[in-house]
C-alpha atoms as a PDB file:
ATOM      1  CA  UNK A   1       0.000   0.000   0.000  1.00  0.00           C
ATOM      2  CA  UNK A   2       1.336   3.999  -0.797  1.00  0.00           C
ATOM      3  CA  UNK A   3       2.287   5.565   1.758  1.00  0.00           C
ATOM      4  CA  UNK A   4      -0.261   8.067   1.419  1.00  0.00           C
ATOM      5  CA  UNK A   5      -2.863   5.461   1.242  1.00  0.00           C
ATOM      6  CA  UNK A   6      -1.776   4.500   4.638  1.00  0.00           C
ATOM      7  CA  UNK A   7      -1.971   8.328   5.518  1.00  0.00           C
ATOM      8  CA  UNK A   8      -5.648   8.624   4.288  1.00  0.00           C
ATOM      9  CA  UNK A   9      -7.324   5.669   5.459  1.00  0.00           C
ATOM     10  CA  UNK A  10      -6.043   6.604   8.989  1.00  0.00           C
ATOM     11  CA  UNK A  11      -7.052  10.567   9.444  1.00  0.00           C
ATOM     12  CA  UNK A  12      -9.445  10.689   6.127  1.00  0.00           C
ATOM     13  CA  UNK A  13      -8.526  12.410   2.795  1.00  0.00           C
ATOM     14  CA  UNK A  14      -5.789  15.105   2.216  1.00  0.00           C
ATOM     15  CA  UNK A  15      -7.489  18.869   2.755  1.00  0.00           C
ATOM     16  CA  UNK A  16     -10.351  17.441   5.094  1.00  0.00           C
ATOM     17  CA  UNK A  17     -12.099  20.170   6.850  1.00  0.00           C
ATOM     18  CA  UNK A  18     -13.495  19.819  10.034  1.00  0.00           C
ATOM     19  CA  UNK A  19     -16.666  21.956  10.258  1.00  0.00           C
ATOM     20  CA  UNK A  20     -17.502  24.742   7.474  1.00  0.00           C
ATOM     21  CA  UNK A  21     -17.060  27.223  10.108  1.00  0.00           C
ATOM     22  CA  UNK A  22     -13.945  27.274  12.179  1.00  0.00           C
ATOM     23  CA  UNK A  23     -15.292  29.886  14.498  1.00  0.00           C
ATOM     24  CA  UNK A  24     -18.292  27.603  15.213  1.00  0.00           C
ATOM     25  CA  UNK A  25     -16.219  24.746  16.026  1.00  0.00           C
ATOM     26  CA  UNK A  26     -13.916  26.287  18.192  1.00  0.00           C
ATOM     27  CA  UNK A  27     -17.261  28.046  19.930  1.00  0.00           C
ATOM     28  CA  UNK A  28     -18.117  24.116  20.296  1.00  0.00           C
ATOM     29  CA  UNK A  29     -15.008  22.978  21.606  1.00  0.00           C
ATOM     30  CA  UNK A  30     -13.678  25.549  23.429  1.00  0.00           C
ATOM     31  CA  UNK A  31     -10.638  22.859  25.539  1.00  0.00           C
ATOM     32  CA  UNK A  32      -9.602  20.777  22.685  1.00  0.00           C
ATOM     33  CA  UNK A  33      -6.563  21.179  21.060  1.00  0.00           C
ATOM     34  CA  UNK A  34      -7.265  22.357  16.939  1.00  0.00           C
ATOM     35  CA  UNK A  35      -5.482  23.416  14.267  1.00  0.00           C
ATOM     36  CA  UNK A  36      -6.858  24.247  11.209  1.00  0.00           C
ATOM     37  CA  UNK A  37      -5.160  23.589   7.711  1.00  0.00           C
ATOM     38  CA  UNK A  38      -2.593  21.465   9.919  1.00  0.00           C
ATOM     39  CA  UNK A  39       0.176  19.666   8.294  1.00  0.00           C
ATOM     40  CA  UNK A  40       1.940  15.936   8.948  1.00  0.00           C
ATOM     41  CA  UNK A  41       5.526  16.195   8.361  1.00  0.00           C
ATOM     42  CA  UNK A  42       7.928  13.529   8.812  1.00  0.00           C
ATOM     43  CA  UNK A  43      11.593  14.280  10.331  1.00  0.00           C
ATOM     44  CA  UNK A  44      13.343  14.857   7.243  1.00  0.00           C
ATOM     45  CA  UNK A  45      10.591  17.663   6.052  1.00  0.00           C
ATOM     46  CA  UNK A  46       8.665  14.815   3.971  1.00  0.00           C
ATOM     47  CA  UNK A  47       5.220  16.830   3.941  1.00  0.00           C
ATOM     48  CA  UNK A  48       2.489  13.582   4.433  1.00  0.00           C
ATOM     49  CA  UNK A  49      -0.917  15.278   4.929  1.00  0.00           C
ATOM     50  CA  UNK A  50      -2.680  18.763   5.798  1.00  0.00           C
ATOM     51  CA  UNK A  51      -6.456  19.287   6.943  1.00  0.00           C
ATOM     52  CA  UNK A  52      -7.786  20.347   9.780  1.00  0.00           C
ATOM     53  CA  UNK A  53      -6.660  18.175  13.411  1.00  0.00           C
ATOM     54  CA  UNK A  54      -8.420  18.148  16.194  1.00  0.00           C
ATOM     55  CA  UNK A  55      -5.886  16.263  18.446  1.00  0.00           C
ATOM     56  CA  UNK A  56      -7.723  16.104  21.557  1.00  0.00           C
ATOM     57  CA  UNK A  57     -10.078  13.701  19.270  1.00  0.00           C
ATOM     58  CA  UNK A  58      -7.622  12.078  16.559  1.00  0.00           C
ATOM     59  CA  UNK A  59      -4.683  11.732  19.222  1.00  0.00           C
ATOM     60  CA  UNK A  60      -5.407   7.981  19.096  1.00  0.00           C
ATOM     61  CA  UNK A  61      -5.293   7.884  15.160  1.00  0.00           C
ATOM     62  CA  UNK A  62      -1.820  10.063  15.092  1.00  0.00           C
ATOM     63  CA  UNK A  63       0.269   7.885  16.923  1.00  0.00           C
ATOM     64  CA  UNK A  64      -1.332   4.803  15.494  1.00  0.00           C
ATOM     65  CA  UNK A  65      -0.121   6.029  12.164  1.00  0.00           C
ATOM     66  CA  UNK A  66       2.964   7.086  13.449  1.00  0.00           C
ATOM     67  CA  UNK A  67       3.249   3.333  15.067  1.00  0.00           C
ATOM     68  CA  UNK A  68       2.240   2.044  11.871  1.00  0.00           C
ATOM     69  CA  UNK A  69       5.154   4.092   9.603  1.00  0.00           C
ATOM     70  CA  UNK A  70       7.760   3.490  12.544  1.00  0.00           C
ATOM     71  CA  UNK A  71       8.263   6.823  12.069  1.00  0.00           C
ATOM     72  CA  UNK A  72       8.272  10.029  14.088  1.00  0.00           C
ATOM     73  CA  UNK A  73       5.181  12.328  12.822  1.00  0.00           C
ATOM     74  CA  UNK A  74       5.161  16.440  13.196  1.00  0.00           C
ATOM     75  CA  UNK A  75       2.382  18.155  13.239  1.00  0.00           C
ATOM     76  CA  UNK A  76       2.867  22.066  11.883  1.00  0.00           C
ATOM     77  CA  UNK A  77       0.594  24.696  11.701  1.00  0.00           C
ATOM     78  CA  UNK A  78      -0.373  25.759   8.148  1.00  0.00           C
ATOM     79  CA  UNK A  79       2.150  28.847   8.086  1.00  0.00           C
ATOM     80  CA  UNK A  80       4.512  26.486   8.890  1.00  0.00           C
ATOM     81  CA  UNK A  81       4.644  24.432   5.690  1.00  0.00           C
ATOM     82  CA  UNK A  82       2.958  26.764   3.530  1.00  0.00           C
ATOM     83  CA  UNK A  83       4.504  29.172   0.817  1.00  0.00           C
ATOM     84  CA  UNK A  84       8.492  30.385   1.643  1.00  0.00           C
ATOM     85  CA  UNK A  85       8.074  26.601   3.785  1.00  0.00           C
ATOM     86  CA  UNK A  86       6.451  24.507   1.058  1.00  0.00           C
ATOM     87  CA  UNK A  87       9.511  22.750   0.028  1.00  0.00           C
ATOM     88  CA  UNK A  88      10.979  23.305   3.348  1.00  0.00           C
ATOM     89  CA  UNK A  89       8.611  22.572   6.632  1.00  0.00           C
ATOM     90  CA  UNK A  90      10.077  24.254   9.453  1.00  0.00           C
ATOM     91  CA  UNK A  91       9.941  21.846  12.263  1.00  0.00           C
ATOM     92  CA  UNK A  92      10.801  24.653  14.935  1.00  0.00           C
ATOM     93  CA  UNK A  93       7.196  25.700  14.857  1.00  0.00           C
ATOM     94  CA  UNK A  94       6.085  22.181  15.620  1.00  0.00           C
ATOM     95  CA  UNK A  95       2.906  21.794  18.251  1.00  0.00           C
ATOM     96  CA  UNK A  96       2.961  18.121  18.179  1.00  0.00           C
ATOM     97  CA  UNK A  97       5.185  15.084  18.113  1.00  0.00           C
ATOM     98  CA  UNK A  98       4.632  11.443  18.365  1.00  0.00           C
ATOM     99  CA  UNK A  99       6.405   8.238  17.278  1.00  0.00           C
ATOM    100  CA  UNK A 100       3.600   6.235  18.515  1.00  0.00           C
ATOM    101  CA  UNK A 101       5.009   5.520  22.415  1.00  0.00           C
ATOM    102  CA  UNK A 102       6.615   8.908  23.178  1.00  0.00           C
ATOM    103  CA  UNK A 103       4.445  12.127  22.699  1.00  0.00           C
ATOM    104  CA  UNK A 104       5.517  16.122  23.113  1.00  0.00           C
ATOM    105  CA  UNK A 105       3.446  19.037  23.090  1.00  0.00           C
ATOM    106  CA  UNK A 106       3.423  22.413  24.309  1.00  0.00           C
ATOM    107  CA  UNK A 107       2.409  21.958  28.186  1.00  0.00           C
ATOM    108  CA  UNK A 108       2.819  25.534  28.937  1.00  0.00           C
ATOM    109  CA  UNK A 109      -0.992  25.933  27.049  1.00  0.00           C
ATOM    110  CA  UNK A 110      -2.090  22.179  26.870  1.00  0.00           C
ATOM    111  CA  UNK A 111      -2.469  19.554  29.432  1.00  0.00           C
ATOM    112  CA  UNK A 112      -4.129  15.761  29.565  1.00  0.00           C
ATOM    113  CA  UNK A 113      -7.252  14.964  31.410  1.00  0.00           C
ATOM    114  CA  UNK A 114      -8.525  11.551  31.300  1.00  0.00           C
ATOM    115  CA  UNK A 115      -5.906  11.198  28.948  1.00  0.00           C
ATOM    116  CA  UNK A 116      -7.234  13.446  26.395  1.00  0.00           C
ATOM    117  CA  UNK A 117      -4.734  16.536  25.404  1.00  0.00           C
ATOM    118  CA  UNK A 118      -6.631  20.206  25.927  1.00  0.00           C
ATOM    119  CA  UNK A 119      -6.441  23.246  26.601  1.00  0.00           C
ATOM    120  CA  UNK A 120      -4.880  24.761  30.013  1.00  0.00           C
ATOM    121  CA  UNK A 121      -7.475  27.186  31.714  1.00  0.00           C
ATOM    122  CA  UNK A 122      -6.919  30.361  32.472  1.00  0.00           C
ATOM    123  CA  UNK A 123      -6.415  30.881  36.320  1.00  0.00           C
ATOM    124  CA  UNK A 124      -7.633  34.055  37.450  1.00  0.00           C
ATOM    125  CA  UNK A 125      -5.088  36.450  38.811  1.00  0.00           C
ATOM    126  CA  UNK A 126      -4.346  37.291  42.075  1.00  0.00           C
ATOM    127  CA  UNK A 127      -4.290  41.004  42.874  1.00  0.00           C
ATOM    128  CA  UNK A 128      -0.656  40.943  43.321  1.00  0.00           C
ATOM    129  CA  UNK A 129      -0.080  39.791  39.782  1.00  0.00           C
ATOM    130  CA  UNK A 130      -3.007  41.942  38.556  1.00  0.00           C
ATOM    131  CA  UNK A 131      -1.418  45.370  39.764  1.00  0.00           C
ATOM    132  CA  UNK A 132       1.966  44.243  38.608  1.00  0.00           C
ATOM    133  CA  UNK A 133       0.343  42.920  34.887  1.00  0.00           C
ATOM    134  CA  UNK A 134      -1.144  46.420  34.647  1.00  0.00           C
ATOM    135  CA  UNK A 135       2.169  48.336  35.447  1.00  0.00           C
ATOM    136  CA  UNK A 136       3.996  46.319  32.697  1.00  0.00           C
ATOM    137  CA  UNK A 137       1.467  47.013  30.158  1.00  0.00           C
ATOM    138  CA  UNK A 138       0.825  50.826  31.231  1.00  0.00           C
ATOM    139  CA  UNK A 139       5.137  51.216  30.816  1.00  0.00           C
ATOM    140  CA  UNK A 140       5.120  49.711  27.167  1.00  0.00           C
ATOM    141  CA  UNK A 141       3.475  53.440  26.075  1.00  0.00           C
ATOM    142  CA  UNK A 142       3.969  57.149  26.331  1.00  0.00           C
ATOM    143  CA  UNK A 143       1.398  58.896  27.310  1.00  0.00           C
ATOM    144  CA  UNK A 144       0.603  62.357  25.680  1.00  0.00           C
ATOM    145  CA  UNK A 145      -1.897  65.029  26.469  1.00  0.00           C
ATOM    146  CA  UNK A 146      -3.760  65.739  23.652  1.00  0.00           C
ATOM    147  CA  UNK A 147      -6.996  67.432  22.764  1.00  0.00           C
ATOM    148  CA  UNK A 148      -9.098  65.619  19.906  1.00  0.00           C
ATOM    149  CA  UNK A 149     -10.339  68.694  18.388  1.00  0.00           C
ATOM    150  CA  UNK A 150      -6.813  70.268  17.850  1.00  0.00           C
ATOM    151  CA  UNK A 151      -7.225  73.133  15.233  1.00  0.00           C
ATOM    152  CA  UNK A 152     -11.454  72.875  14.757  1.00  0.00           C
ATOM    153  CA  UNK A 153     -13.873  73.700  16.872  1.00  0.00           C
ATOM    154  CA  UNK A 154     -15.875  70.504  19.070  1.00  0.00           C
ATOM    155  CA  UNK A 155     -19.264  69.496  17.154  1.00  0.00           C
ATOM    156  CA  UNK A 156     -22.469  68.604  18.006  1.00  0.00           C
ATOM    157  CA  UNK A 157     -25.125  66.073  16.343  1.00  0.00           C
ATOM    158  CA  UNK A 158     -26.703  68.729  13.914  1.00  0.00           C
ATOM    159  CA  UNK A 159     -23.689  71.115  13.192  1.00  0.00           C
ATOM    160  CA  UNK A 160     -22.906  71.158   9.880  1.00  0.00           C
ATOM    161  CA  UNK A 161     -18.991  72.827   8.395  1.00  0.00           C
ATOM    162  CA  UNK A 162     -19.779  75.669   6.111  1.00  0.00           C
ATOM    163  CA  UNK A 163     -18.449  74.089   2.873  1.00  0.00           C
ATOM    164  CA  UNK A 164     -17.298  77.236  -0.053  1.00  0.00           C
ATOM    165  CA  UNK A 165     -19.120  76.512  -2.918  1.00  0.00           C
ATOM    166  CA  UNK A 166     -16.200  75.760  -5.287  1.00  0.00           C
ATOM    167  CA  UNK A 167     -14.353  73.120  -2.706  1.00  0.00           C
ATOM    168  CA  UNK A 168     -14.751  69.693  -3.521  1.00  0.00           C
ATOM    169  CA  UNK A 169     -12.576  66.522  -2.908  1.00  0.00           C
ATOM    170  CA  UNK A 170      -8.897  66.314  -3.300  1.00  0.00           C
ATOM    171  CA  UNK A 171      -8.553  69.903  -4.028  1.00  0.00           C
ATOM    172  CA  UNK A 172      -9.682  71.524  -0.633  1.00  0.00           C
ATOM    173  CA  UNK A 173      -7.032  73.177   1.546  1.00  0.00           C
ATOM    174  CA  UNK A 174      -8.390  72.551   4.448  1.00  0.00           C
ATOM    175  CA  UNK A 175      -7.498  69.747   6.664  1.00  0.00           C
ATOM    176  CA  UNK A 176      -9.518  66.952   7.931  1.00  0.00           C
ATOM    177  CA  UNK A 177      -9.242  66.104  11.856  1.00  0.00           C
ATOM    178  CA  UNK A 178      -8.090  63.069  10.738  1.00  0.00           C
ATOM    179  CA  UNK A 179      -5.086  64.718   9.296  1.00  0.00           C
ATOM    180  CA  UNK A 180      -4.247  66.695  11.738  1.00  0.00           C
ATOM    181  CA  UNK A 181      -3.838  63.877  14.317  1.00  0.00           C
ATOM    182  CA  UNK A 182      -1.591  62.256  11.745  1.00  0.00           C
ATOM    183  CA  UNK A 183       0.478  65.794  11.772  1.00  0.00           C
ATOM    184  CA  UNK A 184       0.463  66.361  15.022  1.00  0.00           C
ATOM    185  CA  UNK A 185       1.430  62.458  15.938  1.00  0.00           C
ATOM    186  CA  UNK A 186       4.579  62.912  13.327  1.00  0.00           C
ATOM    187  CA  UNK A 187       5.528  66.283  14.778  1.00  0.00           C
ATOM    188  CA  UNK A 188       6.446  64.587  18.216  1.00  0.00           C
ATOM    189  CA  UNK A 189       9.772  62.720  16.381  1.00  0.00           C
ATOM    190  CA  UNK A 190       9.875  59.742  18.863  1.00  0.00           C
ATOM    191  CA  UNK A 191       9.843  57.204  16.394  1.00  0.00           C
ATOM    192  CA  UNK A 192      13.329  56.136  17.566  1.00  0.00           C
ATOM    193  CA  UNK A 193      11.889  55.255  20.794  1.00  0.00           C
ATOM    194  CA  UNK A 194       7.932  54.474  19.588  1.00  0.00           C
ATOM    195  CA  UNK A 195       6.559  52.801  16.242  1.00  0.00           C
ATOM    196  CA  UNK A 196       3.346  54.841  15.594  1.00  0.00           C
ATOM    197  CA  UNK A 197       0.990  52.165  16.956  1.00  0.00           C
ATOM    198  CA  UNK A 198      -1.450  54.923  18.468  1.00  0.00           C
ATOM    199  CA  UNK A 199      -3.894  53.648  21.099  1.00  0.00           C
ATOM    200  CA  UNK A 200      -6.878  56.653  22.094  1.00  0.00           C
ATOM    201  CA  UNK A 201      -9.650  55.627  24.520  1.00  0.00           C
ATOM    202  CA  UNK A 202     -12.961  54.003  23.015  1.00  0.00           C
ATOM    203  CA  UNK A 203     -14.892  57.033  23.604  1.00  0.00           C
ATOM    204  CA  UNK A 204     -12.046  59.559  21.847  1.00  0.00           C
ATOM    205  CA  UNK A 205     -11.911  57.388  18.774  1.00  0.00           C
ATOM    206  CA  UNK A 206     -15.480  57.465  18.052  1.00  0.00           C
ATOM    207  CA  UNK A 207     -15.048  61.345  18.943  1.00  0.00           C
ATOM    208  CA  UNK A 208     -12.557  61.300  16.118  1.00  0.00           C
ATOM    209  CA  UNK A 209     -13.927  59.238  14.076  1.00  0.00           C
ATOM    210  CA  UNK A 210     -17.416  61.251  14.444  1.00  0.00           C
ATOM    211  CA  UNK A 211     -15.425  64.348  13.302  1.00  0.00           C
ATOM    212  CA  UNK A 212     -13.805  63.070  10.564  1.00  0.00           C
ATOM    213  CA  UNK A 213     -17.158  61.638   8.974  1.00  0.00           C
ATOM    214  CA  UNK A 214     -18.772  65.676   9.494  1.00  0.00           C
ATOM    215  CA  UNK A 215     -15.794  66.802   7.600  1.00  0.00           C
ATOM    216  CA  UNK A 216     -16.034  64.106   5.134  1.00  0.00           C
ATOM    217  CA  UNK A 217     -19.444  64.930   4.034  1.00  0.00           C
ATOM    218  CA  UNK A 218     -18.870  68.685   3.936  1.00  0.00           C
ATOM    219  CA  UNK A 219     -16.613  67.794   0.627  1.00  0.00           C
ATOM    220  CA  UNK A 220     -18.101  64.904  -0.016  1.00  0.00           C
ATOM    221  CA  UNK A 221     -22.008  65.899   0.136  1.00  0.00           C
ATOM    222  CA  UNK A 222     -22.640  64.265  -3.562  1.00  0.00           C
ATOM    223  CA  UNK A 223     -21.748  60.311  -1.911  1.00  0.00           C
ATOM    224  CA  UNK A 224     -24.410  57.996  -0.670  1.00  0.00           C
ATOM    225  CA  UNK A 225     -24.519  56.820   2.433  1.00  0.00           C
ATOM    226  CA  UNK A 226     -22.981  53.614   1.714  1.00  0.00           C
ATOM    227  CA  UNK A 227     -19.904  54.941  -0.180  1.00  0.00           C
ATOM    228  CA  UNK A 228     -19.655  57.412   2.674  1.00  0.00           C
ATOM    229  CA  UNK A 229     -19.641  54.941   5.947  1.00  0.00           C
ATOM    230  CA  UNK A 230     -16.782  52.939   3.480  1.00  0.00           C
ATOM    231  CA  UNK A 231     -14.630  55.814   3.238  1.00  0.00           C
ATOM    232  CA  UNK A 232     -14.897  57.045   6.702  1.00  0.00           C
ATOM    233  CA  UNK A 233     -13.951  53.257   8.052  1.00  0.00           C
ATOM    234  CA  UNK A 234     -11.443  52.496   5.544  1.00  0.00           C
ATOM    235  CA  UNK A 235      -9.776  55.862   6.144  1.00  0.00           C
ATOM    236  CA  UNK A 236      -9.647  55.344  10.433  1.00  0.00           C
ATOM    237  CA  UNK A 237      -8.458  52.158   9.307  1.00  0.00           C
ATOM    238  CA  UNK A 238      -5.654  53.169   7.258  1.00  0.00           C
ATOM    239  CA  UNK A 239      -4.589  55.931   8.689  1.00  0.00           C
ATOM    240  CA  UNK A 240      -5.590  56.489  11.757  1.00  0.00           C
ATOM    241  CA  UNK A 241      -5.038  55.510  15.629  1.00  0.00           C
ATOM    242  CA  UNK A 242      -6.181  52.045  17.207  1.00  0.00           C
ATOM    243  CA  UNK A 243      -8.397  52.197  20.061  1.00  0.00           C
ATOM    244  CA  UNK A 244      -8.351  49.791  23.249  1.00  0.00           C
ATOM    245  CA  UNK A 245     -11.462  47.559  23.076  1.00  0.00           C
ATOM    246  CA  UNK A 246     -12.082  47.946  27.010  1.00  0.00           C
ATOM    247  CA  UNK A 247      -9.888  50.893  27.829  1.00  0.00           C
ATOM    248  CA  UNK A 248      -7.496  49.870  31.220  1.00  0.00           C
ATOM    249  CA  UNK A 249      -7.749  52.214  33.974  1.00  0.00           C
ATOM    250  CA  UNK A 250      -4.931  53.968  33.679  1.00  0.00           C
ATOM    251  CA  UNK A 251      -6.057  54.923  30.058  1.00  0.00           C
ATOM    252  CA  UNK A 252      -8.099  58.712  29.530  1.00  0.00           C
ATOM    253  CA  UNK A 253      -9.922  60.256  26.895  1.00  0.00           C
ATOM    254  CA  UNK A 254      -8.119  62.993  25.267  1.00  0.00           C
ATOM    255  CA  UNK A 255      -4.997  61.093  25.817  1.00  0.00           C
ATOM    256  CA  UNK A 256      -2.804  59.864  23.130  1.00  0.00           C
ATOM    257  CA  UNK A 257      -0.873  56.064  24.162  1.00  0.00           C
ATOM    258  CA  UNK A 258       2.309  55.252  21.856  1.00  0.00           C
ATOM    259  CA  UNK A 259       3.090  51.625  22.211  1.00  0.00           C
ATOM    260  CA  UNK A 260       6.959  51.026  22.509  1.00  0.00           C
ATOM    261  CA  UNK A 261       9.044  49.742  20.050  1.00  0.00           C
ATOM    262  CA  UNK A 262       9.804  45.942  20.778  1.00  0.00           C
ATOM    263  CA  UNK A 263      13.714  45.942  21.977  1.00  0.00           C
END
């Protein structure tokens, strides 16, 4: 029998997919240990199979292949043995090994209960290691004052910029609030010290964001509504800050966070 024969009768045919939603499954199996678009590699970067594992389930199958080949079988993620690795798996990035007796894994995320590999759980904190966890993460940025409306006046729901009747995009002079957080953000010259990964509070970047969107339709007044909302997100996307999904405590509106470069 091929070898790949052997390979496919064991763990099913090359490119299976588990569930036609990956999000779903993982909703479904929160503990067990997946990885999507996986791929079997031997030792000598012999590429065997790829489709999607779930090793807390197929563990048994695995090493009875890897039994069965008397070989000692890898298992990558897809990045891993995909495009610049195609011809060359890189084994460093390995999350699984077996030669049918002796197994490794990561146990720093997984574990075995009734002798099923999953997922470690997350132990709550204590408030010791809380308070220090927040005073790493609040040193990895600078913190700069900053006021959201810098050069233009604060808006309310209604207000409307005058708009001269001969100004219309890409030829206007005058400068969006979007742009001049991007000037103001290059004017401080720390990017020796911090990439421009700029963090604002939830309730500043929808501030910003709300201003940018006035001034966009000012010059943009002939767009539908659809065209408009595109532009606007693609644009805060692009260009302009990041925002913390639940700000931390330490984090205030009309603040500007730069994240440190990595040493």
């Amino acid at each position: 029998m091929e070898l790949s024969d052997v390979v496919v009768n064991t763990l099913g045919r090359t490119g299976k997919m588990l569930s036609g939603s990956k999000g779903q499954y993982r909703y479904d199996h929160p503990n067990h240990m997946v990885y999507f678009n996986a791929n079997l590699v031997l030792s000598d970067g012999t590429k065997l199979w790829y489709g999607d594992l779930d090793i807390t389930v197929q563990e048994i199958d695995i090493r009875a292949l890897a039994a069965k080949l008397s070989k000692t079988i890898h298992i990558l993620p897809e990045m891993a043995a995909r495009f610049e690795f195609e011809s060359n798996p890189d084994l460093r990035q390995c999350v699984y090994h077996t030669d049918g007796e002796d197994v490794w894994f990561n146990t720093e995320y997984y574990h075995r209960v009734d002798d099923r590999v999953v997922v470690k759980p997350i132990l709550p904190l204590t408030e010791q290691e809380l308070q220090v966890r927040v005073e790493e993460t609040k040193a990895m940025y600078l913190e700069v004052d900053y006021s959201l409306i810098y050069g233009m006046k604060d808006m309310d729901e209604g207000d409307e910029y005058i708009r001269p009747p001969d100004f219309f995009a890409g030829v206007t002079e005058d400068k969006s609030p979007l742009h001049n957080f991007c000037t103001f953000i290059k004017g401080l010259g720390v990017e020796d010290k911090y990439c421009l990964d700029v963090y604002l509070s939830r309730e500043s970047y929808e501030h910003l964001k709300h201003l940018y969107e006035m001034w966009f339709r000012a010059y943009n007044y002939y767009l539908g509504e659809y065209r408009i909302e595109k532009a606007v997100s693609w644009a805060m996307f692009d260009v302009g800050p990041a925002c913390f999904m639940e700000d931390p405590e330490w984090v205030f509106c009309d603040n500007i966070y730069l994240k440190k470069k990595d040493k």
